[in-house]
C-alpha atoms as a PDB file:
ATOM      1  CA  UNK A   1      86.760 114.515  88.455  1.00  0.00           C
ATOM      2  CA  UNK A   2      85.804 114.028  92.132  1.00  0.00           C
ATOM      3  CA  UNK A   3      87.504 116.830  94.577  1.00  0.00           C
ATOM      4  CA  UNK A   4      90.082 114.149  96.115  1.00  0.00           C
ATOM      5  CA  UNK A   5      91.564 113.151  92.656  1.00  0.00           C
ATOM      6  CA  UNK A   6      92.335 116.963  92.153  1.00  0.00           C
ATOM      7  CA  UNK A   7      93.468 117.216  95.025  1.00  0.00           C
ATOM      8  CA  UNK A   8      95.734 114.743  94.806  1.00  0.00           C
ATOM      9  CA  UNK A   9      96.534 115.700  91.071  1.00  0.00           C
ATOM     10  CA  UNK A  10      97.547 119.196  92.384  1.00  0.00           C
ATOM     11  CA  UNK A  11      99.433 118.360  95.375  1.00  0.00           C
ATOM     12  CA  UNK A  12     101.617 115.763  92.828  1.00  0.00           C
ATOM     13  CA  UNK A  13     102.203 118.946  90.085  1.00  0.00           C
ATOM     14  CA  UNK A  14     103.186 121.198  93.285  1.00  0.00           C
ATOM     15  CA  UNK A  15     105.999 118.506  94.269  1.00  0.00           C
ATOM     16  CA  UNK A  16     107.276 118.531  90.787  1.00  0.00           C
ATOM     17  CA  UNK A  17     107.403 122.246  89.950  1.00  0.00           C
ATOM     18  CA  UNK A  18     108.994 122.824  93.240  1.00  0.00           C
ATOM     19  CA  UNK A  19     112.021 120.285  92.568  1.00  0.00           C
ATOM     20  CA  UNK A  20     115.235 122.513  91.517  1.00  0.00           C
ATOM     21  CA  UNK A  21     115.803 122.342  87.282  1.00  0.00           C
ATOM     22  CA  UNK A  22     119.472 121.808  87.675  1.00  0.00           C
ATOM     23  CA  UNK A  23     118.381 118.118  88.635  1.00  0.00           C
ATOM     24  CA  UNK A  24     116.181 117.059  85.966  1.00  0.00           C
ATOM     25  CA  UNK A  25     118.924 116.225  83.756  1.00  0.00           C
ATOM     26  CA  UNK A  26     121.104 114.085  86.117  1.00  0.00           C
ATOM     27  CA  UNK A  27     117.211 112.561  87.049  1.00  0.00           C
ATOM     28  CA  UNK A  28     116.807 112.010  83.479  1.00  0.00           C
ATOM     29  CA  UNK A  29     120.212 110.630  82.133  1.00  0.00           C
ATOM     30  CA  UNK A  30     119.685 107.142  82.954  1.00  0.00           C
ATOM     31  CA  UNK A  31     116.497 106.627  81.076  1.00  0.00           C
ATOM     32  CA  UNK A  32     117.777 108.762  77.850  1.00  0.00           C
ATOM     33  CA  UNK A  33     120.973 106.051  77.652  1.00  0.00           C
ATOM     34  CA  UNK A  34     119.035 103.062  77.406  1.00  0.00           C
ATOM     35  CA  UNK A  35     118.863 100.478  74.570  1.00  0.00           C
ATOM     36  CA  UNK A  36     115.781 100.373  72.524  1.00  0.00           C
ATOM     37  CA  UNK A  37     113.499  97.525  73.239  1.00  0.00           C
ATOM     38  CA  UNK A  38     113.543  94.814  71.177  1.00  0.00           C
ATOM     39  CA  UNK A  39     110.240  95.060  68.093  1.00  0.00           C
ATOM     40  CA  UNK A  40     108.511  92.163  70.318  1.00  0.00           C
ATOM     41  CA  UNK A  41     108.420  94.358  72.920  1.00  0.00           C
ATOM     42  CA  UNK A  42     105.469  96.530  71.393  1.00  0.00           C
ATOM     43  CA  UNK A  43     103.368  93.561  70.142  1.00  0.00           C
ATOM     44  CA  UNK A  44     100.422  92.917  71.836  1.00  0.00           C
ATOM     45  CA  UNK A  45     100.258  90.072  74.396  1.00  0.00           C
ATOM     46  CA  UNK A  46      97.525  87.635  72.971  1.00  0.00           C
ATOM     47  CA  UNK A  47      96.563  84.811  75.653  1.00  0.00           C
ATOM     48  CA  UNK A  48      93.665  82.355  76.586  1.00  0.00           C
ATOM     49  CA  UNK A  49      94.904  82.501  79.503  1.00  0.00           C
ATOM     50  CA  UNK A  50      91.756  83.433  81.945  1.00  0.00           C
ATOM     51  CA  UNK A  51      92.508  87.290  83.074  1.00  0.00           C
ATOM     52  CA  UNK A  52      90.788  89.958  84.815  1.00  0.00           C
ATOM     53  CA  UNK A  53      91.393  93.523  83.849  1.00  0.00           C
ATOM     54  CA  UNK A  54      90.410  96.561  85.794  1.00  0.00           C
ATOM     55  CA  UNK A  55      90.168 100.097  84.881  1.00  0.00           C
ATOM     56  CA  UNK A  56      89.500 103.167  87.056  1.00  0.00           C
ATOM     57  CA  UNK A  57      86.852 105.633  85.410  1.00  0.00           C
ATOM     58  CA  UNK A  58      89.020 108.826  86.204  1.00  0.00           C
ATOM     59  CA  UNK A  59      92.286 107.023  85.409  1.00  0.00           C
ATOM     60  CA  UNK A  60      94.461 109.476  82.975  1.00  0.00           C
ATOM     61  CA  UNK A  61      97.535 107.275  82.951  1.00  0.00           C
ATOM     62  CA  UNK A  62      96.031 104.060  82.105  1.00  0.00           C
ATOM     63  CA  UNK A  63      92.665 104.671  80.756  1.00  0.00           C
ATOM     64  CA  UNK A  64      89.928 102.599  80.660  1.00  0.00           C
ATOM     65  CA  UNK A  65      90.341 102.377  76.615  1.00  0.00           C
ATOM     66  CA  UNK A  66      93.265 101.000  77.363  1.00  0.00           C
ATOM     67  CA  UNK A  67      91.741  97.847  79.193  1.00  0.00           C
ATOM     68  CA  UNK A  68      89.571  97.376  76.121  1.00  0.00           C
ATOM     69  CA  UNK A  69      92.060  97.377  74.139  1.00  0.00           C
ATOM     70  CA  UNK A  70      93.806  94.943  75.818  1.00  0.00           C
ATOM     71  CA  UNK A  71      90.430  92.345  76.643  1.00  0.00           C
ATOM     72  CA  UNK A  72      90.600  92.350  72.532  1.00  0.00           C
ATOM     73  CA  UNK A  73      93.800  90.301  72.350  1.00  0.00           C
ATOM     74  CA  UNK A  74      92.775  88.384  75.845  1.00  0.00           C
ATOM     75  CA  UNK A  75      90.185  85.480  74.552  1.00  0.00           C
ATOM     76  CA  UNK A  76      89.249  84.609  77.945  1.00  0.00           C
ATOM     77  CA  UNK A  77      89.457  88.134  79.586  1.00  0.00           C
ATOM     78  CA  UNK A  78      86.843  90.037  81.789  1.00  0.00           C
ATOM     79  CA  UNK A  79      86.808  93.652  82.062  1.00  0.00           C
ATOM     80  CA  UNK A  80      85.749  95.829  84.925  1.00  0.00           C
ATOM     81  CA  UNK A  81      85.568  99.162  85.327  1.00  0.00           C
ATOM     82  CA  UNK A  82      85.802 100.667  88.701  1.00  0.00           C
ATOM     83  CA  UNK A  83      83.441 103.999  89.252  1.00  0.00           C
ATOM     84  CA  UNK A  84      85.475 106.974  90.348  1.00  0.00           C
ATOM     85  CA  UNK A  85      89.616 105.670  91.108  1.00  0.00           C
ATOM     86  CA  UNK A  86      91.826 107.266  89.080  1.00  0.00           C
ATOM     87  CA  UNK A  87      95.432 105.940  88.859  1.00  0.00           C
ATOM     88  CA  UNK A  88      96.454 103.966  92.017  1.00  0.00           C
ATOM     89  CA  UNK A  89      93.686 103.968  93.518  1.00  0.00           C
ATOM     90  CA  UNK A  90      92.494 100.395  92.697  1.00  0.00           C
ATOM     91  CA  UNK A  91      93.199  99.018  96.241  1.00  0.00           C
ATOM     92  CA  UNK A  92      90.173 100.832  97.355  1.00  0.00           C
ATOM     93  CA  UNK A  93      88.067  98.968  95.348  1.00  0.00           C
ATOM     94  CA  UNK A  94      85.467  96.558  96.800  1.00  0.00           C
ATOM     95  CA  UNK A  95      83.250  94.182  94.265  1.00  0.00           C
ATOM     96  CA  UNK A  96      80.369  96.824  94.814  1.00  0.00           C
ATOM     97  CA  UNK A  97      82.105  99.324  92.874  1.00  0.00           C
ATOM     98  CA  UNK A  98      82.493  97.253  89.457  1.00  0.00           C
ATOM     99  CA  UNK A  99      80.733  97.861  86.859  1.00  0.00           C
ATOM    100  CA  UNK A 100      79.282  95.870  85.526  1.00  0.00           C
ATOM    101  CA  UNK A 101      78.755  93.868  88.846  1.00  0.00           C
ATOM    102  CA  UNK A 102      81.374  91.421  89.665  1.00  0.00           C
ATOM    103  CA  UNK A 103      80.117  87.953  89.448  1.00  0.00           C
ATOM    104  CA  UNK A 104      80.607  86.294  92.636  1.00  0.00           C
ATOM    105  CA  UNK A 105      81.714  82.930  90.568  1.00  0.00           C
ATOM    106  CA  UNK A 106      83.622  83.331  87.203  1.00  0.00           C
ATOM    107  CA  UNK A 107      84.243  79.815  86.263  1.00  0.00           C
ATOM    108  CA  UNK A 108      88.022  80.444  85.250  1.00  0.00           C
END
């Protein structure tokens, strides 16, 4: 992992251990009283609708598996990788860092 993502990745874990405990469960309440999502609501979207999907190499939220996973349902998807974002970091990316190289013409 480059030295900026762990930065970043221990300045985020030094926020959240320094928040105070006694708040976690008034943070929390709201999402443990919801309603459970309908069954739909876990199938996989399947589309031929033209999309791109992107995927930063270092990404542990969304991982690039994930993006394949997706593209399988997506007939007419393209996936990119990006070399070296992790999570949130995609709005650094230029079409340089795909990989493979972005083609300058799609045709969707």
């Amino acid at each position: 992992m480059p030295a900026h993502q762990r930065d970043d990745a221990l300045s985020c874990r030094k926020q959240i251990e320094s928040q105070p405990l006694d708040l976690l469960p008034e943070f929390l309440a709201p999402f443990l009283h919801q309603a459970r999502p309908p069954a739909l609501e876990h199938q996989p979207v399947i589309s031929d609708v033209p999309a791109l999907i992107l995927a930063g190499e270092y990404d542990p939220v969304t991982p690039p598996d994930y993006g394949h996973q997706v593209t399988g349902h997506l007939s007419r998807a393209q996936f990119f990788e990006l070399r070296a974002p992790g999570h949130g970091r995609i709005s650094f990316a230029t079409p340089a860092t795909l990989s493979p190289p972005f083609p300058a013409r799609s045709g969707c």
